[in-house]
C-alpha atoms as a PDB file:
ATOM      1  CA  UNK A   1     130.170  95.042 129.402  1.00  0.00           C
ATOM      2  CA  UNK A   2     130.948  91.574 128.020  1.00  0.00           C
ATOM      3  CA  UNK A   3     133.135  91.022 125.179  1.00  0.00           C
ATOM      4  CA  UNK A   4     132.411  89.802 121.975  1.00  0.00           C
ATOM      5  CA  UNK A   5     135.170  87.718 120.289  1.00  0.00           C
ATOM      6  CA  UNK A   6     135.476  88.544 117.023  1.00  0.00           C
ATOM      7  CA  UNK A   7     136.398  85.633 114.835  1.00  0.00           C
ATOM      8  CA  UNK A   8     135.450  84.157 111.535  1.00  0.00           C
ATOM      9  CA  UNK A   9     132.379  82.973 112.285  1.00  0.00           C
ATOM     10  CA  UNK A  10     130.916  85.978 114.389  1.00  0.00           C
ATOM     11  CA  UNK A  11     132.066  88.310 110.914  1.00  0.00           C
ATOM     12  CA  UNK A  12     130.190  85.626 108.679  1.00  0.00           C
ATOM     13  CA  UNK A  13     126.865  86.006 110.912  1.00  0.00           C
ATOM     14  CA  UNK A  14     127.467  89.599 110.975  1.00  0.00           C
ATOM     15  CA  UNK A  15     127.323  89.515 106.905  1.00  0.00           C
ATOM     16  CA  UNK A  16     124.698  87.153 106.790  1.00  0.00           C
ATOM     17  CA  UNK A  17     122.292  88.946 108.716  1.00  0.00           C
ATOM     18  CA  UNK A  18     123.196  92.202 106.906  1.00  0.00           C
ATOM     19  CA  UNK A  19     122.677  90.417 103.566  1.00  0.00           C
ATOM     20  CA  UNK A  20     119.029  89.372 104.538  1.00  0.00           C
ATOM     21  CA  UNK A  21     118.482  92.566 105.790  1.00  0.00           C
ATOM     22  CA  UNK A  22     119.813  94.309 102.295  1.00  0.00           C
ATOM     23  CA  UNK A  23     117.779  91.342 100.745  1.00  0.00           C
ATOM     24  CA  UNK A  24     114.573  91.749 102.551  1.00  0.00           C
ATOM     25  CA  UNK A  25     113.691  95.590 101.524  1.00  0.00           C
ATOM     26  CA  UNK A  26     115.273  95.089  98.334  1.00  0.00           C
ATOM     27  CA  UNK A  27     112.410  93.404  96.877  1.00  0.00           C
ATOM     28  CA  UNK A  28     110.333  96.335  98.242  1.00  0.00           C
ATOM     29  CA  UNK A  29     110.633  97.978  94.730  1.00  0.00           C
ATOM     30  CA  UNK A  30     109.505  99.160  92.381  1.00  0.00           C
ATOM     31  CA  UNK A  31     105.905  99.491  94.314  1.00  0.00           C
ATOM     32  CA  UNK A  32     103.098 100.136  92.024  1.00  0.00           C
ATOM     33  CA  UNK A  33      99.341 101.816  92.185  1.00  0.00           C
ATOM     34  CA  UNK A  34      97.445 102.556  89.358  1.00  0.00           C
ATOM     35  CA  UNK A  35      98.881 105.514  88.056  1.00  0.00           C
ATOM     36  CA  UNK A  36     102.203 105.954  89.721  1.00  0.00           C
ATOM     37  CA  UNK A  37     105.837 103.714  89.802  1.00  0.00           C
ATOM     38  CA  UNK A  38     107.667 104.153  93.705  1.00  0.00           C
ATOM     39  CA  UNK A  39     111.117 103.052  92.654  1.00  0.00           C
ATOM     40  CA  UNK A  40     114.323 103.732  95.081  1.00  0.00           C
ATOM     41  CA  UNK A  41     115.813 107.590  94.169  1.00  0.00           C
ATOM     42  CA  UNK A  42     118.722 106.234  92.302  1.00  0.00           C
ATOM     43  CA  UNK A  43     116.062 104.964  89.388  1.00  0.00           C
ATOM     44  CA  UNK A  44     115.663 108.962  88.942  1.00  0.00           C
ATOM     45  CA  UNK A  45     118.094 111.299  87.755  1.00  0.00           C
ATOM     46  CA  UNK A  46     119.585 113.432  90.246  1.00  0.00           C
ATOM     47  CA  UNK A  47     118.555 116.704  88.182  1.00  0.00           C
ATOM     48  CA  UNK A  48     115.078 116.167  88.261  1.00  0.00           C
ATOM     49  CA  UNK A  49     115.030 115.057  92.144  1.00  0.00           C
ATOM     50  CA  UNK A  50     116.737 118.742  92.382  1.00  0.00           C
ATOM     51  CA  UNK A  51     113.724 119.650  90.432  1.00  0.00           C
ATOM     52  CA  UNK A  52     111.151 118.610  92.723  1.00  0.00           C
ATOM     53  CA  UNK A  53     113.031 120.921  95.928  1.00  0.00           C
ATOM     54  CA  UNK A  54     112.937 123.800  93.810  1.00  0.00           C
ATOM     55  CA  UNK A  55     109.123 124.167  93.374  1.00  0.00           C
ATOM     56  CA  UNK A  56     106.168 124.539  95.347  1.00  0.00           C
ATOM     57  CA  UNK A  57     106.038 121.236  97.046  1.00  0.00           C
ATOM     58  CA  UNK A  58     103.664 119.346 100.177  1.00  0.00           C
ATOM     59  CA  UNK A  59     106.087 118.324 102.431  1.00  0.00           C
ATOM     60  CA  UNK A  60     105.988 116.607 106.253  1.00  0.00           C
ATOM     61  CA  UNK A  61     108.096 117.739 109.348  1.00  0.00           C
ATOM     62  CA  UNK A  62     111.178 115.093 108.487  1.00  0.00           C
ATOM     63  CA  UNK A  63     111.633 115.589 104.968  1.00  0.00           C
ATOM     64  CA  UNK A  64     111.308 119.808 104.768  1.00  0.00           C
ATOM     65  CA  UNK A  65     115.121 120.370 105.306  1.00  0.00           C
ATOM     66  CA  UNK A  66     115.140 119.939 101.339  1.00  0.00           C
ATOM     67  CA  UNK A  67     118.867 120.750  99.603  1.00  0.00           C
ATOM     68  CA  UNK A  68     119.762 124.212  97.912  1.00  0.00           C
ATOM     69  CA  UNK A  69     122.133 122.583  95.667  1.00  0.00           C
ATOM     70  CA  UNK A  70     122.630 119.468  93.322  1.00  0.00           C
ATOM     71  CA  UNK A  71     125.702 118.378  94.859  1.00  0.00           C
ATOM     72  CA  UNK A  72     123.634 118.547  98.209  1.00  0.00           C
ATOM     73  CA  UNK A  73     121.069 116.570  96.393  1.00  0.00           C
ATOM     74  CA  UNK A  74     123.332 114.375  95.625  1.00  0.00           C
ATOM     75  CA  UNK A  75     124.628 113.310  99.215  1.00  0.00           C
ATOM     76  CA  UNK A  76     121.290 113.735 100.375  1.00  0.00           C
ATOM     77  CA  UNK A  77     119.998 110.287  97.610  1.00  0.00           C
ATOM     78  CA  UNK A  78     122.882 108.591  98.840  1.00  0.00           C
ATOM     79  CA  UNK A  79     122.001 108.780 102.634  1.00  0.00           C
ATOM     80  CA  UNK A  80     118.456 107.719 101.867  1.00  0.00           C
ATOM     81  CA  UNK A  81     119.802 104.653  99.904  1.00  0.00           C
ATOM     82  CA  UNK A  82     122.363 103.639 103.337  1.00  0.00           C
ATOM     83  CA  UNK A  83     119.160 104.106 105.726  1.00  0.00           C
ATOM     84  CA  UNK A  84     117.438 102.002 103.254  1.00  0.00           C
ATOM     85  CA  UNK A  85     120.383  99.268 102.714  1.00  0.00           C
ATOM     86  CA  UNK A  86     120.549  99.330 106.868  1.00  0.00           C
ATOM     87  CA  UNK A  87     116.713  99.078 107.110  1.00  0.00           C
ATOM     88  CA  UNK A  88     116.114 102.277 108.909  1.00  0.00           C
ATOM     89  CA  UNK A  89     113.511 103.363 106.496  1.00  0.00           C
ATOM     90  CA  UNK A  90     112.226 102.706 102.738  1.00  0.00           C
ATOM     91  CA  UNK A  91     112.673 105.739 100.694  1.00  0.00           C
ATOM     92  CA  UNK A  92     110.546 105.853  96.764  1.00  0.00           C
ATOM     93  CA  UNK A  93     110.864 108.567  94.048  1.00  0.00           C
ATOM     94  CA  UNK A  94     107.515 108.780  93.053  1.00  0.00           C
ATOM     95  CA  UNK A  95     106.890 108.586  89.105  1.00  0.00           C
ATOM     96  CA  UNK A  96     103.949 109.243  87.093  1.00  0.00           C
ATOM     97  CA  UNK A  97     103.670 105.902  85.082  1.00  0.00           C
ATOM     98  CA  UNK A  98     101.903 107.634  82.154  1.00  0.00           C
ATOM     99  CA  UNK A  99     104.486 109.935  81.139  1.00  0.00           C
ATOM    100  CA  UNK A 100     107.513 109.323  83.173  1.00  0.00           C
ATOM    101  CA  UNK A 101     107.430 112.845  85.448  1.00  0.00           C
ATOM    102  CA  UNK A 102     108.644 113.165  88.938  1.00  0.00           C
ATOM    103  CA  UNK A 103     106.468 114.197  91.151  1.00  0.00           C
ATOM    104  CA  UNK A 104     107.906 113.336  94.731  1.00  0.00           C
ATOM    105  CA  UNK A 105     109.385 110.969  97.373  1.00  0.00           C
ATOM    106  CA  UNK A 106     107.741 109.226  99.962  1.00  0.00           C
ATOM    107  CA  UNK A 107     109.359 107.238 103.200  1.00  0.00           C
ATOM    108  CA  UNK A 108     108.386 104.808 105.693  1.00  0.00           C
ATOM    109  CA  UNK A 109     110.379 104.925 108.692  1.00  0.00           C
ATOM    110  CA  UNK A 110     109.817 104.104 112.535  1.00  0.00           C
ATOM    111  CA  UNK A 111     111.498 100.283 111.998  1.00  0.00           C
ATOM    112  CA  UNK A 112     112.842 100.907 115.503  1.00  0.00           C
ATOM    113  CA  UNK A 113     110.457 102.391 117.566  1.00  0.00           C
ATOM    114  CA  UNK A 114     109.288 100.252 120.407  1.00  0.00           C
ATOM    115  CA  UNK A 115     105.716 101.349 120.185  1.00  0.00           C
ATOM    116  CA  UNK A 116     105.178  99.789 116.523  1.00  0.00           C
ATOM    117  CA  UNK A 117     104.553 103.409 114.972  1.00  0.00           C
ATOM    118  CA  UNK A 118     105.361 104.051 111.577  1.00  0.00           C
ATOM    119  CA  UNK A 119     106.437 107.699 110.184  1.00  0.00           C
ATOM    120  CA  UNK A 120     105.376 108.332 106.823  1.00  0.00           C
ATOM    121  CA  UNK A 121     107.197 111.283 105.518  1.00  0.00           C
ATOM    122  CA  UNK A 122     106.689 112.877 101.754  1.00  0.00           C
ATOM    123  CA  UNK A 123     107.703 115.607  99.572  1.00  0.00           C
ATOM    124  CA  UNK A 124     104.888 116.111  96.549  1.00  0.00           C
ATOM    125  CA  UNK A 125     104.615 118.850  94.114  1.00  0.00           C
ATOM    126  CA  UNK A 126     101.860 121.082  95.052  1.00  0.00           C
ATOM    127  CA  UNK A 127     100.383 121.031  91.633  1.00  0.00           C
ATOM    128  CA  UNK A 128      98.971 117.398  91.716  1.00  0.00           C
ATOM    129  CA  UNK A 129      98.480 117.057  94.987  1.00  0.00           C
ATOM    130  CA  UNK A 130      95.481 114.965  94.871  1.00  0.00           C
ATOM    131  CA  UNK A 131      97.651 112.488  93.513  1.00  0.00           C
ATOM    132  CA  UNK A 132      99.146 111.907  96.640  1.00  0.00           C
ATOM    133  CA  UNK A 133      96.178 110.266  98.262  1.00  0.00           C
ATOM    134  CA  UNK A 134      96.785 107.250  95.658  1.00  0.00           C
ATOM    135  CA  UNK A 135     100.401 107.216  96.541  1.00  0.00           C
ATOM    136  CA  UNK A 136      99.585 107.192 100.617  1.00  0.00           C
ATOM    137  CA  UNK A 137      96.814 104.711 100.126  1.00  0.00           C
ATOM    138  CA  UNK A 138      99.259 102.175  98.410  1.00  0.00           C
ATOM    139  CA  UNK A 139     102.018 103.144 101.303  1.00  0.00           C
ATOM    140  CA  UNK A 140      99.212 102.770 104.131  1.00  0.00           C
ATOM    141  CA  UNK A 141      98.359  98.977 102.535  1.00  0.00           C
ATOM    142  CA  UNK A 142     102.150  98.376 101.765  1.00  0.00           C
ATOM    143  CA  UNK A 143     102.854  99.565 105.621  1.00  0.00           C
ATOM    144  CA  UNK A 144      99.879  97.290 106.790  1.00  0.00           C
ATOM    145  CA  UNK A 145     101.066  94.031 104.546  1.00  0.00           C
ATOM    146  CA  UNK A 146     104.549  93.502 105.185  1.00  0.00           C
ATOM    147  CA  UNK A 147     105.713  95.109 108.886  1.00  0.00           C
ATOM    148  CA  UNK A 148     103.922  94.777 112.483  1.00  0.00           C
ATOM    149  CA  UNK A 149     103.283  98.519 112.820  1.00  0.00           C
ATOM    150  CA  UNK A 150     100.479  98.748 115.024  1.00  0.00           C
ATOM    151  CA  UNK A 151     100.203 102.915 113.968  1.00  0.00           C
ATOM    152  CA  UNK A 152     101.299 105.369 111.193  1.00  0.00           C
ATOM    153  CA  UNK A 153     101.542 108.731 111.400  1.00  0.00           C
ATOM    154  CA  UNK A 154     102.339 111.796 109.496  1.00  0.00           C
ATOM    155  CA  UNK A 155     103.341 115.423 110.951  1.00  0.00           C
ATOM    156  CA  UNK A 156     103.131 117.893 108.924  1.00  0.00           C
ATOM    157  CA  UNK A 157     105.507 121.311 108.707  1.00  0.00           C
ATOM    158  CA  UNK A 158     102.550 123.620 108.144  1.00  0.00           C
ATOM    159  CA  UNK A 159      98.901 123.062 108.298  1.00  0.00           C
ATOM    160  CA  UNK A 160      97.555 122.581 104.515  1.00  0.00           C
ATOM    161  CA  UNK A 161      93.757 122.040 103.998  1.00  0.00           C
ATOM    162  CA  UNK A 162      94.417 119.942 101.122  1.00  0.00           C
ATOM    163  CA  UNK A 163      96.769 117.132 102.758  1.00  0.00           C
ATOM    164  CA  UNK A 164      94.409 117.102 105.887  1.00  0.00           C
ATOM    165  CA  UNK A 165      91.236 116.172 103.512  1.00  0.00           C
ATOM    166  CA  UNK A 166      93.759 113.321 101.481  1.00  0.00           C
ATOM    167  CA  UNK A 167      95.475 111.941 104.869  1.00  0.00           C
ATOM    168  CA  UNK A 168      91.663 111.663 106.619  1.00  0.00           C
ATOM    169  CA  UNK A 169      90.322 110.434 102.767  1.00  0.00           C
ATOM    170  CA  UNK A 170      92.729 107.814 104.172  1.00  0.00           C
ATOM    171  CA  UNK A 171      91.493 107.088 107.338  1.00  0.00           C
ATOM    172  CA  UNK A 172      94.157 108.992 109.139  1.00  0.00           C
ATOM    173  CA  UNK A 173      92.652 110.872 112.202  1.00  0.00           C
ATOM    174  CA  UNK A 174      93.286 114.582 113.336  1.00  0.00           C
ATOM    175  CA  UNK A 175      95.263 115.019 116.419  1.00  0.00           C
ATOM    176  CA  UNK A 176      96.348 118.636 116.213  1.00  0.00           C
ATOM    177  CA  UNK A 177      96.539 120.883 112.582  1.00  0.00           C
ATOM    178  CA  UNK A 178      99.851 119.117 112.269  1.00  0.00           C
ATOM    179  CA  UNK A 179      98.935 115.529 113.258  1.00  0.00           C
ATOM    180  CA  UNK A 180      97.818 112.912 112.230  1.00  0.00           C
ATOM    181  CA  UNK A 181      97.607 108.927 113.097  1.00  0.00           C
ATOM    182  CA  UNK A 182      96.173 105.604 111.568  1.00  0.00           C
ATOM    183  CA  UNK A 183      95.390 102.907 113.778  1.00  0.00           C
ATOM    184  CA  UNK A 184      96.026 100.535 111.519  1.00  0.00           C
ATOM    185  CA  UNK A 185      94.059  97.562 113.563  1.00  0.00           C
ATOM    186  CA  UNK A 186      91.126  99.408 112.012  1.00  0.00           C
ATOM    187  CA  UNK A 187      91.875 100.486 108.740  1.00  0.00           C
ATOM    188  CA  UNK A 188      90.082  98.901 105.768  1.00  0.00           C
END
């Protein structure tokens, strides 16, 4: 394995490129669509992301191992915000703009995957669900605008008639009751 000597200049680069990194999805917020803000988690209080885990909620495979505890929450918002500083994934609290509640988070991930597939993962409350189509078609166009994904997908913990009809109201296709993948060469 070859060595790399670590000088002055070879720490600088290192910084540099970090600092664009930091820089690049830092101007991916706050993300708007017509009736919701997607700001980073640490724009919310902690208490009422603690909220959101303890009610009924929508959520995908990656993002159901929810916290039991605030202080849990708490570590949990800070290790979303280090994947997002090290541009592993892109992590909103999702806000209703009308009257400031909380209604869920939503992530990108997949940066990289060498087949170009995006993850989207998302918890939502269960009560305004169809509010989550607005928030996945702003994330699908967002995903499609400013990253060379070729595919998103979403897998889901359980099968839930109501996410299947909002993730194919957004051109996602079925591949199993879990499933489900956007060829984004042919989305509108």
């Amino acid at each position: 394995m070859p060595q790399i000597e670590v000088n002055q200049n070879t720490l600088c680069k290192l910084f540099h490129e970090r600092m664009l990194i930091m820089d690049s999805f830092e101007k991916f917020h706050p993300v708007l669509t017509a009736h919701y803000t997607l700001d980073w988690l640490t724009q919310t209080q902690v208490k009422r992301v603690d909220d959101l885990f303890n009610q009924p909620n929508f959520t995908t495979v990656s993002a159901e191992k929810l916290p039991n505890q605030i202080f849990d929450t708490v570590k949990d918002i800070n290790h979303v915000m280090q994947r997002v500083m090290n541009a592993t994934e892109l992590t909103w609290g999702i806000t209703d703009s009308n009257d400031g509640s909380f209604k869920g988070i939503i992530t990108i991930s997949g940066f990289n995957r060498d087949d170009k597939t995006g993850i989207i993962d998302f918890t939502f409350v269960k009560n305004e669900a169809r509010g989550l189509s607005e928030v996945i078609k702003r994330v699908v166009e967002f995903a499609k605008d400013h990253f060379d994904f070729t595919k998103l997908e979403v897998n889901l913990n359980a099968p839930a008639t109501v996410i299947s009809s909002i993730l194919k109201e957004n051109s996602f296709e079925t591949l199993d009751r879990h499933r489900f993948e956007l060829d984004l060469s042919t989305a509108n």
